[in-house]
PDB file of N, CA and C in Angstrom:
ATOM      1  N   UNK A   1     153.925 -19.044  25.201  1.00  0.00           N
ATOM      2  CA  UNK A   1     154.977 -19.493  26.100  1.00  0.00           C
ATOM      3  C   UNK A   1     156.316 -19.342  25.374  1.00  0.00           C
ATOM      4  N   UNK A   2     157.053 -18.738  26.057  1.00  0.00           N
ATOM      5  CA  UNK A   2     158.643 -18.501  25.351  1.00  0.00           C
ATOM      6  C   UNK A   2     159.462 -19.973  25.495  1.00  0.00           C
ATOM      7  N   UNK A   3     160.693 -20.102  25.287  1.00  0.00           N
ATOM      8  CA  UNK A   3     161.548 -21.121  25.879  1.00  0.00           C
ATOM      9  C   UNK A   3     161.936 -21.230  27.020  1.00  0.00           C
ATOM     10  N   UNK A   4     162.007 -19.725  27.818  1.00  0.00           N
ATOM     11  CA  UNK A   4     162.671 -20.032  29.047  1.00  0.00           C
ATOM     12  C   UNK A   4     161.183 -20.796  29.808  1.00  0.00           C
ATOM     13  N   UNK A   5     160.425 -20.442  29.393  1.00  0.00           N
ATOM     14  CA  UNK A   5     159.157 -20.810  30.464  1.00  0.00           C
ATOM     15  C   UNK A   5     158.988 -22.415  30.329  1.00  0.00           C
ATOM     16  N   UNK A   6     158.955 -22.430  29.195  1.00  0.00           N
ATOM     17  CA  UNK A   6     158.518 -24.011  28.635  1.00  0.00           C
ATOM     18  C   UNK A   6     160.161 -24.677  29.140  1.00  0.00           C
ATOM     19  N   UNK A   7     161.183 -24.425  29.825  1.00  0.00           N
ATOM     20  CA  UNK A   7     162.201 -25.225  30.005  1.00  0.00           C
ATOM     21  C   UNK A   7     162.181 -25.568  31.335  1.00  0.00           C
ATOM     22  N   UNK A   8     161.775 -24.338  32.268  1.00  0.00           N
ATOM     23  CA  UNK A   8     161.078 -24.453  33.570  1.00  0.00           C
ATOM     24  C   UNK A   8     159.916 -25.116  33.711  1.00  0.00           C
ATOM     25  N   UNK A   9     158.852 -25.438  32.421  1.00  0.00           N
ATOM     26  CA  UNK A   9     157.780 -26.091  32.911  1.00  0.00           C
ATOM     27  C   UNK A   9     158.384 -27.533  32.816  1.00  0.00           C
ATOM     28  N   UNK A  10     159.175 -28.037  32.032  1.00  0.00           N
ATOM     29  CA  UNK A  10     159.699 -28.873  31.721  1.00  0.00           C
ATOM     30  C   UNK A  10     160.349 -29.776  33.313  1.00  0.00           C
ATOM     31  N   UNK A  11     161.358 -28.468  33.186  1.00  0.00           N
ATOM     32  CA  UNK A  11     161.929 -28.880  35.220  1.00  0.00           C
ATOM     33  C   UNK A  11     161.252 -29.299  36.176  1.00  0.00           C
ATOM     34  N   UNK A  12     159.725 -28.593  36.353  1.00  0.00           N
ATOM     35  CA  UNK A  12     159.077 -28.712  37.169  1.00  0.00           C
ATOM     36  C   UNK A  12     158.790 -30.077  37.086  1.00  0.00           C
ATOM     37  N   UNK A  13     158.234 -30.254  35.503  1.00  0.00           N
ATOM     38  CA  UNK A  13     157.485 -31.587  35.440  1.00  0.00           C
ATOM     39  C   UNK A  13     158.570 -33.380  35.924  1.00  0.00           C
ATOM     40  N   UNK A  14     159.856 -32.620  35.739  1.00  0.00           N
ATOM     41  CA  UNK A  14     161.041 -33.771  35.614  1.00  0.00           C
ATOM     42  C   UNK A  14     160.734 -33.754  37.150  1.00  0.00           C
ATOM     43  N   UNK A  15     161.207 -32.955  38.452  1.00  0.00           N
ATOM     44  CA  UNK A  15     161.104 -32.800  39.337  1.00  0.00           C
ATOM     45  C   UNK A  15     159.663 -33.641  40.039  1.00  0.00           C
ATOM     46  N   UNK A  16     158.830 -33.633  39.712  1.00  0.00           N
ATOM     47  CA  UNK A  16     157.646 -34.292  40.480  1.00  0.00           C
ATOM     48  C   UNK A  16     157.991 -35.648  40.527  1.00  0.00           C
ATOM     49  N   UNK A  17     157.678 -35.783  38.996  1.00  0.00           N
ATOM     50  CA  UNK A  17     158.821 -37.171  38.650  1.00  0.00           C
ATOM     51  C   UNK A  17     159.601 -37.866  39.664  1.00  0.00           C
ATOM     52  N   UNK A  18     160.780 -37.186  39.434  1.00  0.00           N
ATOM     53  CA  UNK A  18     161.995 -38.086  39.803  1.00  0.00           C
ATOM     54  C   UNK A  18     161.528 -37.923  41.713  1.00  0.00           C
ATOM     55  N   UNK A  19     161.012 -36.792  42.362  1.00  0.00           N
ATOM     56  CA  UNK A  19     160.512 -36.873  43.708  1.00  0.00           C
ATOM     57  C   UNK A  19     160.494 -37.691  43.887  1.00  0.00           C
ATOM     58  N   UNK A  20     159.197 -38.853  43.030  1.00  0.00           N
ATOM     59  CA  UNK A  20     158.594 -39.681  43.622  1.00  0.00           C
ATOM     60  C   UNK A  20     159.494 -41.433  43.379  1.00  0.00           C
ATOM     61  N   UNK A  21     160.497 -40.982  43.223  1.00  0.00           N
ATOM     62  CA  UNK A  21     161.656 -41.990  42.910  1.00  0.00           C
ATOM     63  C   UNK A  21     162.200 -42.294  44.042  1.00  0.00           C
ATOM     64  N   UNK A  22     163.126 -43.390  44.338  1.00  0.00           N
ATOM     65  CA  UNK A  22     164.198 -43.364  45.581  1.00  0.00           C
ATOM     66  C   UNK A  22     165.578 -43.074  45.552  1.00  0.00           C
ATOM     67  N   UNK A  23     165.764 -42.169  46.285  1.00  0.00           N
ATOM     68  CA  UNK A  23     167.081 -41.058  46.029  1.00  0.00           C
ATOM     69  C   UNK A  23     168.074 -42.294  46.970  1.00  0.00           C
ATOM     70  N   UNK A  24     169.392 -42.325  45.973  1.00  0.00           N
ATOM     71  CA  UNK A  24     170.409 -42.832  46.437  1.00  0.00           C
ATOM     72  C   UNK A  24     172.017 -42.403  46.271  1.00  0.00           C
ATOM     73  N   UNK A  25     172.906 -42.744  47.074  1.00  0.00           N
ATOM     74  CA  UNK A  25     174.100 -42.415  47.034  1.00  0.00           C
ATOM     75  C   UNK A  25     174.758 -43.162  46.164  1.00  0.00           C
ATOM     76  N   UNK A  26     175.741 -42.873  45.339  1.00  0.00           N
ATOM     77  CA  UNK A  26     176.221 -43.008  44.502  1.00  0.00           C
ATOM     78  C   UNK A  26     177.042 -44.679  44.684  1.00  0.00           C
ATOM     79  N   UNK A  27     177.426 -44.600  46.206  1.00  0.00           N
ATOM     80  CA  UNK A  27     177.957 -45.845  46.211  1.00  0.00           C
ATOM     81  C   UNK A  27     177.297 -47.148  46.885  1.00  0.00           C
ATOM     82  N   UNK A  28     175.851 -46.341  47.277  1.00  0.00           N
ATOM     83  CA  UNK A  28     175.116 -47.692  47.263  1.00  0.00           C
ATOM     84  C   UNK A  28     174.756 -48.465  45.890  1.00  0.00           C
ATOM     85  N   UNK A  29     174.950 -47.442  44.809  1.00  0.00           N
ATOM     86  CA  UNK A  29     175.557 -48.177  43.427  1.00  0.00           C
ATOM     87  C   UNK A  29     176.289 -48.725  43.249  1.00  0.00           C
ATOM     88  N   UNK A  30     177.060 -48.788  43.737  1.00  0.00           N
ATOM     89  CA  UNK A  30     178.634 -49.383  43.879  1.00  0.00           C
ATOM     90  C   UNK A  30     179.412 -48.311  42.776  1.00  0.00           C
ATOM     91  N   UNK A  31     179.182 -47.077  42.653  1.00  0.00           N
ATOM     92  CA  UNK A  31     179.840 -46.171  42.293  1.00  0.00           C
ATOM     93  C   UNK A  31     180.611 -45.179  42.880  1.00  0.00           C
ATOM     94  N   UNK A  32     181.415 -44.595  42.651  1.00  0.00           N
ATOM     95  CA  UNK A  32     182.436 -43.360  42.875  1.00  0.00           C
ATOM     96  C   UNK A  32     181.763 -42.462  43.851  1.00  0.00           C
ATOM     97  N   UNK A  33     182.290 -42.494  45.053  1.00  0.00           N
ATOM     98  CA  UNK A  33     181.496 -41.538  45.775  1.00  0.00           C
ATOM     99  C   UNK A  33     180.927 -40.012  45.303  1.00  0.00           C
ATOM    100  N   UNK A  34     182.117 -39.921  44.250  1.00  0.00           N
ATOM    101  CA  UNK A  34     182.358 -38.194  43.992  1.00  0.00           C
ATOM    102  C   UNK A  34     181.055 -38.398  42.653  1.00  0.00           C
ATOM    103  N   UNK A  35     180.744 -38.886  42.389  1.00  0.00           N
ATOM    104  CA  UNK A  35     179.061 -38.699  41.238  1.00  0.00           C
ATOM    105  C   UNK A  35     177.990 -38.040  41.882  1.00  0.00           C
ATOM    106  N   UNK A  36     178.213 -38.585  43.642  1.00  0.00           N
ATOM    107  CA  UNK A  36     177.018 -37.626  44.681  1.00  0.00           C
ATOM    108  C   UNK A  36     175.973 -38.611  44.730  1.00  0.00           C
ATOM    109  N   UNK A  37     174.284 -38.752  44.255  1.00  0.00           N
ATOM    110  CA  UNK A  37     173.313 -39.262  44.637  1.00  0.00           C
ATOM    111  C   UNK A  37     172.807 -39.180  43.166  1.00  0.00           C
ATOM    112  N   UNK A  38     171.838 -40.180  43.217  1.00  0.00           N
ATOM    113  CA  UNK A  38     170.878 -40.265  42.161  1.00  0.00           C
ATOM    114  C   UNK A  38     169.359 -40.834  42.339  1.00  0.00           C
ATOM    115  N   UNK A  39     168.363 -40.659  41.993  1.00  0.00           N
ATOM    116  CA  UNK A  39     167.219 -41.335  42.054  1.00  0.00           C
ATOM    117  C   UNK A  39     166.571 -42.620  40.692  1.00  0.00           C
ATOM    118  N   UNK A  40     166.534 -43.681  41.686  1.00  0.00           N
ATOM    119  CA  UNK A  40     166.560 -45.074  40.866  1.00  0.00           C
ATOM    120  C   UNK A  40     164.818 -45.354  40.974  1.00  0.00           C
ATOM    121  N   UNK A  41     164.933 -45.997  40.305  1.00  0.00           N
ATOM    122  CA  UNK A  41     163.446 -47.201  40.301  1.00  0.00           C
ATOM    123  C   UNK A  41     164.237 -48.590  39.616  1.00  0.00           C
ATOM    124  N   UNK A  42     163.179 -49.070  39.254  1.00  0.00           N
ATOM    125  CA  UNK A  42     163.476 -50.730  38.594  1.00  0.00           C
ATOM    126  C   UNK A  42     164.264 -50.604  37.400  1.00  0.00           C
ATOM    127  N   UNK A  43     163.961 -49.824  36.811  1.00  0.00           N
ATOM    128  CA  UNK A  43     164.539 -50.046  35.353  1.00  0.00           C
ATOM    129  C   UNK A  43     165.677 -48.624  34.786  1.00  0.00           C
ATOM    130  N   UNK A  44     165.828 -47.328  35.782  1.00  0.00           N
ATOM    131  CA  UNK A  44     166.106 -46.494  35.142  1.00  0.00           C
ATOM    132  C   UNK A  44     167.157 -45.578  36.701  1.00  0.00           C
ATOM    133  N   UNK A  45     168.220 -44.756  36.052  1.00  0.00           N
ATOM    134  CA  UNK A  45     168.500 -44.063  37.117  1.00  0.00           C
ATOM    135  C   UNK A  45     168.884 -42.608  36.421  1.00  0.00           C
ATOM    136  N   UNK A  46     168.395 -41.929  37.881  1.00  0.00           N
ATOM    137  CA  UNK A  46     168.231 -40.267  36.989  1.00  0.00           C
ATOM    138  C   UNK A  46     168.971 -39.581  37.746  1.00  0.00           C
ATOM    139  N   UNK A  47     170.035 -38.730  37.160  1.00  0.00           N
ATOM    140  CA  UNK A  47     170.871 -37.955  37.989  1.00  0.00           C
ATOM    141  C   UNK A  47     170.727 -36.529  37.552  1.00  0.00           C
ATOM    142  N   UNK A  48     171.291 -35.838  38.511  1.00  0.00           N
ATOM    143  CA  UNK A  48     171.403 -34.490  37.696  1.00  0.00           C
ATOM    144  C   UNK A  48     172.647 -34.007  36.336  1.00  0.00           C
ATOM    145  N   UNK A  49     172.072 -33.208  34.965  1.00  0.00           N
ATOM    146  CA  UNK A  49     172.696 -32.883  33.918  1.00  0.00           C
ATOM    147  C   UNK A  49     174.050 -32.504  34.048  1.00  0.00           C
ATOM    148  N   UNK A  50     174.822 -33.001  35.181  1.00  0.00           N
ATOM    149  CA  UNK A  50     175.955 -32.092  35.322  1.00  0.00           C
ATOM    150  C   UNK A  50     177.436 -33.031  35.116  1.00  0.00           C
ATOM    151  N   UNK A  51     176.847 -34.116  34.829  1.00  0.00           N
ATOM    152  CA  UNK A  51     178.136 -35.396  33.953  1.00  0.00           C
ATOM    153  C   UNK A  51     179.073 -36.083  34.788  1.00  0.00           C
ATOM    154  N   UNK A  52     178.855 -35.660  36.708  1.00  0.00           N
ATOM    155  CA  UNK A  52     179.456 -36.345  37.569  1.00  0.00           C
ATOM    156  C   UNK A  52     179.578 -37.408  36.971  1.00  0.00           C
ATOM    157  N   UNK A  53     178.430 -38.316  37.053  1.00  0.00           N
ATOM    158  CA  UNK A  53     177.861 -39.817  37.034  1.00  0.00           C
ATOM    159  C   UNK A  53     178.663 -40.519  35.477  1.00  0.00           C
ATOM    160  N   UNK A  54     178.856 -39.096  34.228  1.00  0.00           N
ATOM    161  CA  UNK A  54     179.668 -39.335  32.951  1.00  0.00           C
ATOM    162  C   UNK A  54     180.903 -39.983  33.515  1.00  0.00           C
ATOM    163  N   UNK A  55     181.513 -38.867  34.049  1.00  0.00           N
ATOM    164  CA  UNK A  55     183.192 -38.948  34.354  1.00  0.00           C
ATOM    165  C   UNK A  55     183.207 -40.066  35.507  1.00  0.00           C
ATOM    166  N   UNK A  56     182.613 -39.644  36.844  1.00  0.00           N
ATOM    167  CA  UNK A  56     183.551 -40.534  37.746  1.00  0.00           C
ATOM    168  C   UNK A  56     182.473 -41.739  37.860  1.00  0.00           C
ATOM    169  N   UNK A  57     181.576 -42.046  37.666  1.00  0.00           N
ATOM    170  CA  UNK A  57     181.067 -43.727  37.390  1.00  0.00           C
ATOM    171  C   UNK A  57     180.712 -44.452  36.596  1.00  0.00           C
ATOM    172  N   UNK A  58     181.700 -44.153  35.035  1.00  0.00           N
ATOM    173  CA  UNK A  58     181.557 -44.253  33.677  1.00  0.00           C
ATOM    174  C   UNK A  58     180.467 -44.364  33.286  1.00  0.00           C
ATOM    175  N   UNK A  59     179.971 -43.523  32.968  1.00  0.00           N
ATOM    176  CA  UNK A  59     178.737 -43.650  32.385  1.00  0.00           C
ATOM    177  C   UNK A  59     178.797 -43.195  31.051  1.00  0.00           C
ATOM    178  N   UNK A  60     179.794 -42.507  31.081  1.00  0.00           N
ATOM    179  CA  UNK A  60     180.214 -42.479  29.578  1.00  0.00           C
ATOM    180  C   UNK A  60     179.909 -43.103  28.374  1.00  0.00           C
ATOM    181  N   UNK A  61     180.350 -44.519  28.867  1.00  0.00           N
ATOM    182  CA  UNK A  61     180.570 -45.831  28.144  1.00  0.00           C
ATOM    183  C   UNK A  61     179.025 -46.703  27.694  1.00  0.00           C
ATOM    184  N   UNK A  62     178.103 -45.419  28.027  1.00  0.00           N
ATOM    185  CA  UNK A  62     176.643 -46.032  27.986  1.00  0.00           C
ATOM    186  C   UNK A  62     176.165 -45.586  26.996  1.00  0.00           C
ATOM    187  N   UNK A  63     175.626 -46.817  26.379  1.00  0.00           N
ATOM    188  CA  UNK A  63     174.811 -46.869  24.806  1.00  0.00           C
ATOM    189  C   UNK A  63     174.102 -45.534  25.083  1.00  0.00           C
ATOM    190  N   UNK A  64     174.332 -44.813  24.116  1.00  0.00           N
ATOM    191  CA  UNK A  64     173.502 -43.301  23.345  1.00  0.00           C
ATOM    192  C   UNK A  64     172.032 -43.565  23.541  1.00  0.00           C
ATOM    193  N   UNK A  65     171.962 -44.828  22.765  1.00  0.00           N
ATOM    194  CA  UNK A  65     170.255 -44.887  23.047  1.00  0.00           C
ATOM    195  C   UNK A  65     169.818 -45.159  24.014  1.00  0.00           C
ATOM    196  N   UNK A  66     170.205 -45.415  25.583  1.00  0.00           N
ATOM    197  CA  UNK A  66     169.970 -45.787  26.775  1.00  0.00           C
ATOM    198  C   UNK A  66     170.201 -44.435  27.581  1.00  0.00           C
ATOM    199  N   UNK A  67     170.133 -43.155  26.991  1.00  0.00           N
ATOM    200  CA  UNK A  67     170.777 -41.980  27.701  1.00  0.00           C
ATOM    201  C   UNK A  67     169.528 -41.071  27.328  1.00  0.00           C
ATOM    202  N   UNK A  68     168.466 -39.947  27.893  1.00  0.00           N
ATOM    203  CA  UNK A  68     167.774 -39.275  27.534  1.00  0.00           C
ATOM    204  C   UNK A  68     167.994 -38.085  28.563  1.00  0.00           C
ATOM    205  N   UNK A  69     168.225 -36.301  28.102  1.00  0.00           N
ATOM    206  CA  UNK A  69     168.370 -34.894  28.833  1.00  0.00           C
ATOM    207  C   UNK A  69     167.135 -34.831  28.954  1.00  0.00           C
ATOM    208  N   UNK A  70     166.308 -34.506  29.925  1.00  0.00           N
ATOM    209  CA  UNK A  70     165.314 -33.796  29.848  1.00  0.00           C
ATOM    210  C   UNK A  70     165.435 -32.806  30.981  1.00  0.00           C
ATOM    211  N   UNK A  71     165.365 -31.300  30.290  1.00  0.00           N
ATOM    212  CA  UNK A  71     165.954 -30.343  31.507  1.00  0.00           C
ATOM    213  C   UNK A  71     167.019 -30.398  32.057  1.00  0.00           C
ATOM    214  N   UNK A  72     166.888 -30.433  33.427  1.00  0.00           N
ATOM    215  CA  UNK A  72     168.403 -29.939  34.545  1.00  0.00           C
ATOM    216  C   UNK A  72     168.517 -32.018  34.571  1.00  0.00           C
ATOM    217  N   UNK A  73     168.248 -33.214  33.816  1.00  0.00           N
ATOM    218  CA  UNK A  73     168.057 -34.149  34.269  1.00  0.00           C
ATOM    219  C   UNK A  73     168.644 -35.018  33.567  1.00  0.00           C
ATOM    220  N   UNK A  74     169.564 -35.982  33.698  1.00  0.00           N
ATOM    221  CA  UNK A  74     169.658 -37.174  32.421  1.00  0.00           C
ATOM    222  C   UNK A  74     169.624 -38.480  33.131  1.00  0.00           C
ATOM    223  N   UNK A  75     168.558 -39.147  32.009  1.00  0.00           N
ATOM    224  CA  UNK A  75     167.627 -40.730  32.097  1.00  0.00           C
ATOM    225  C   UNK A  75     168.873 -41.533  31.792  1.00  0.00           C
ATOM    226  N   UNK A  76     169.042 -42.897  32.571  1.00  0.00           N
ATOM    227  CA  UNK A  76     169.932 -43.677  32.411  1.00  0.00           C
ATOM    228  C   UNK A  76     168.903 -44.859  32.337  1.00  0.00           C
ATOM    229  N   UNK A  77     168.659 -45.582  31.122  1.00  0.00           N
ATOM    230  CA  UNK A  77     168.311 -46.680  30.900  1.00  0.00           C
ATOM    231  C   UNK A  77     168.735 -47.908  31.496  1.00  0.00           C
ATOM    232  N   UNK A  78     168.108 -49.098  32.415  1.00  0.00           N
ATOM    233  CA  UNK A  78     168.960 -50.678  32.723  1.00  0.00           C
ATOM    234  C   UNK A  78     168.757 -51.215  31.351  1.00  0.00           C
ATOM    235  N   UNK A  79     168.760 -50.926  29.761  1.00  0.00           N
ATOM    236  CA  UNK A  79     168.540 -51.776  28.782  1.00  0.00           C
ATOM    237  C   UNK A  79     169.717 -51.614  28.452  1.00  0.00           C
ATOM    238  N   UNK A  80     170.839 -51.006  29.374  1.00  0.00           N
ATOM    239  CA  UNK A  80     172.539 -50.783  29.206  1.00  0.00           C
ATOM    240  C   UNK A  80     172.874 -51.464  30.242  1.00  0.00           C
ATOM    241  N   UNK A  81     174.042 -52.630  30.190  1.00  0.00           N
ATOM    242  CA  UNK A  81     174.375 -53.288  31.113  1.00  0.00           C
ATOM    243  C   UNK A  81     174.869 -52.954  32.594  1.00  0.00           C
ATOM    244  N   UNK A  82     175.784 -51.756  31.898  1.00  0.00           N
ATOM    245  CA  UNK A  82     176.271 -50.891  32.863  1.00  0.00           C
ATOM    246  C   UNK A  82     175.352 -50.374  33.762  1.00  0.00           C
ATOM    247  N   UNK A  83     174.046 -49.924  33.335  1.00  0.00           N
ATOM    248  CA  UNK A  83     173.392 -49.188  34.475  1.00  0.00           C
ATOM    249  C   UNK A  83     172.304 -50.652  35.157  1.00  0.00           C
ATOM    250  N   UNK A  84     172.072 -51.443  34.380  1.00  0.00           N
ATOM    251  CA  UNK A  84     171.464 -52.576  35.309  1.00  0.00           C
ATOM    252  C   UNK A  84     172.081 -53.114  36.036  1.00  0.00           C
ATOM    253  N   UNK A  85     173.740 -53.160  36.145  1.00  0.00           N
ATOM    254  CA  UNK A  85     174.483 -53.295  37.108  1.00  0.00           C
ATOM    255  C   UNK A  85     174.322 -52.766  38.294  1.00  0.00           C
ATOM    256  N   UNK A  86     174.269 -51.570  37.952  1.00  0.00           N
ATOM    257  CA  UNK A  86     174.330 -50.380  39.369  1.00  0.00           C
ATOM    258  C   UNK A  86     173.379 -50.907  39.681  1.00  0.00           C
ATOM    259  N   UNK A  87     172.014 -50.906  39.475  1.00  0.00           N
ATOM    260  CA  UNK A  87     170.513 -51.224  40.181  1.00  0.00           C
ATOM    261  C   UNK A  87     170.200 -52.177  40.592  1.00  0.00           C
ATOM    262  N   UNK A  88     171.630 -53.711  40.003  1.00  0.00           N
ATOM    263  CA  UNK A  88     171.681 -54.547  40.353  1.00  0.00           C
ATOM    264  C   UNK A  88     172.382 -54.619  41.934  1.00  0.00           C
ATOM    265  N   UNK A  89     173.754 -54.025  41.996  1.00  0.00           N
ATOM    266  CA  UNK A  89     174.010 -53.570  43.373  1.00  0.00           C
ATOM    267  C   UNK A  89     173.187 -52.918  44.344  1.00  0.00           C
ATOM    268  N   UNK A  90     172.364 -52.088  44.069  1.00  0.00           N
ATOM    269  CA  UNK A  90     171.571 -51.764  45.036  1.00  0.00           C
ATOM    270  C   UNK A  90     170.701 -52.498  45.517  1.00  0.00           C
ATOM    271  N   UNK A  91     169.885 -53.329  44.441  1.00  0.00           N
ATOM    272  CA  UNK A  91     169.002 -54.596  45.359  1.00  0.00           C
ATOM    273  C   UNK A  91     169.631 -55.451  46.001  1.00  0.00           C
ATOM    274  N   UNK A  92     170.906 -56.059  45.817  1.00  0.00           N
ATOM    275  CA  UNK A  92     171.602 -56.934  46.328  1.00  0.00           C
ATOM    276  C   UNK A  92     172.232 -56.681  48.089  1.00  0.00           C
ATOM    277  N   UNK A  93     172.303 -54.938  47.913  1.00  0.00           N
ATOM    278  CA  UNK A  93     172.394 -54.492  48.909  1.00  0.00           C
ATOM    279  C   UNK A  93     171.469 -54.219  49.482  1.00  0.00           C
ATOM    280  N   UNK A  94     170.718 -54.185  49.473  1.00  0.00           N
ATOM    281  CA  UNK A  94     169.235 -54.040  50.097  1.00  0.00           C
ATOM    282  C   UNK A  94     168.961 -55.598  50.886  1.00  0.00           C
ATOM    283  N   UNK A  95     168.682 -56.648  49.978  1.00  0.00           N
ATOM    284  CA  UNK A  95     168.116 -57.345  50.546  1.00  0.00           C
ATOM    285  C   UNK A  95     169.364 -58.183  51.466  1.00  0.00           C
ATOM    286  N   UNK A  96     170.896 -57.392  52.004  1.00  0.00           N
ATOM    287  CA  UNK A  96     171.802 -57.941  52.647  1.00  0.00           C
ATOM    288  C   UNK A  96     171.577 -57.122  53.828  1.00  0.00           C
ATOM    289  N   UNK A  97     170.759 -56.088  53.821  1.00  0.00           N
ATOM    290  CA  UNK A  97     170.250 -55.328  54.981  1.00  0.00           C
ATOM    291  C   UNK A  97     168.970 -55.586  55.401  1.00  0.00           C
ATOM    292  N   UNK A  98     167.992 -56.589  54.749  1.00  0.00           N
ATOM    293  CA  UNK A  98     167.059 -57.145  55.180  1.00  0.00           C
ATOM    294  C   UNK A  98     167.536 -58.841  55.865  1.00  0.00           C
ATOM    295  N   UNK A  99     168.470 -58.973  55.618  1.00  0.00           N
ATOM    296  CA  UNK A  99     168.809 -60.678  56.472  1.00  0.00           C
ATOM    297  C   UNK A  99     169.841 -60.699  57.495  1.00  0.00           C
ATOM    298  N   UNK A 100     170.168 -58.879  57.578  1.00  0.00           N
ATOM    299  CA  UNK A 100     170.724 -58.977  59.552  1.00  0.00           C
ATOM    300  C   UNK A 100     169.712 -58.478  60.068  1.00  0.00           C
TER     301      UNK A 100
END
């Protein structure tokens, strides 16, 4: 297997993955519209490698060790305040659309 193959198997494998995640808009994070969408679970949010989510919903400012590339993909840890925030807005918003 060369690199390009093993970077695509890689994609593929991130891709099944994050599928089976729940894809959200950036400002049901309570983020910057212009970051686009991301796919969350409980503890983690995964956007695409392209640093929207860096620049316009600081993510910048997020502990190194709470940050992982894998492929076209980068892992955002909630063991960073900043991103348990966001995931914190989204449940909060959620369950304000379950009590109308």
């Amino acid at each position: 297997m060369n690199l390009y193959e093993l970077i695509d198997t890689v994609n593929e494998m991130v891709e099944k993955h994050v599928n089976g995640m729940r894809k959200v808009t950036a400002t049901e994070l309570g983020l910057d519209k212009r970051c686009g969408s991301a796919w969350v679970d409980e503890d983690t949010i995964v956007c695409d490698n392209d640093n929207s989510f860096d620049y316009y919903g600081g993510f910048e400012y997020v502990d190194k060790g709470c940050v992982q590339v894998l492929g076209n993909y980068k892992f955002y840890s909630a063991d960073d305040s900043r991103i348990a925030d966001a995931i914190e807005c989204l449940m909060e918003n959620d369950e304000e659309c379950e009590t109308e």
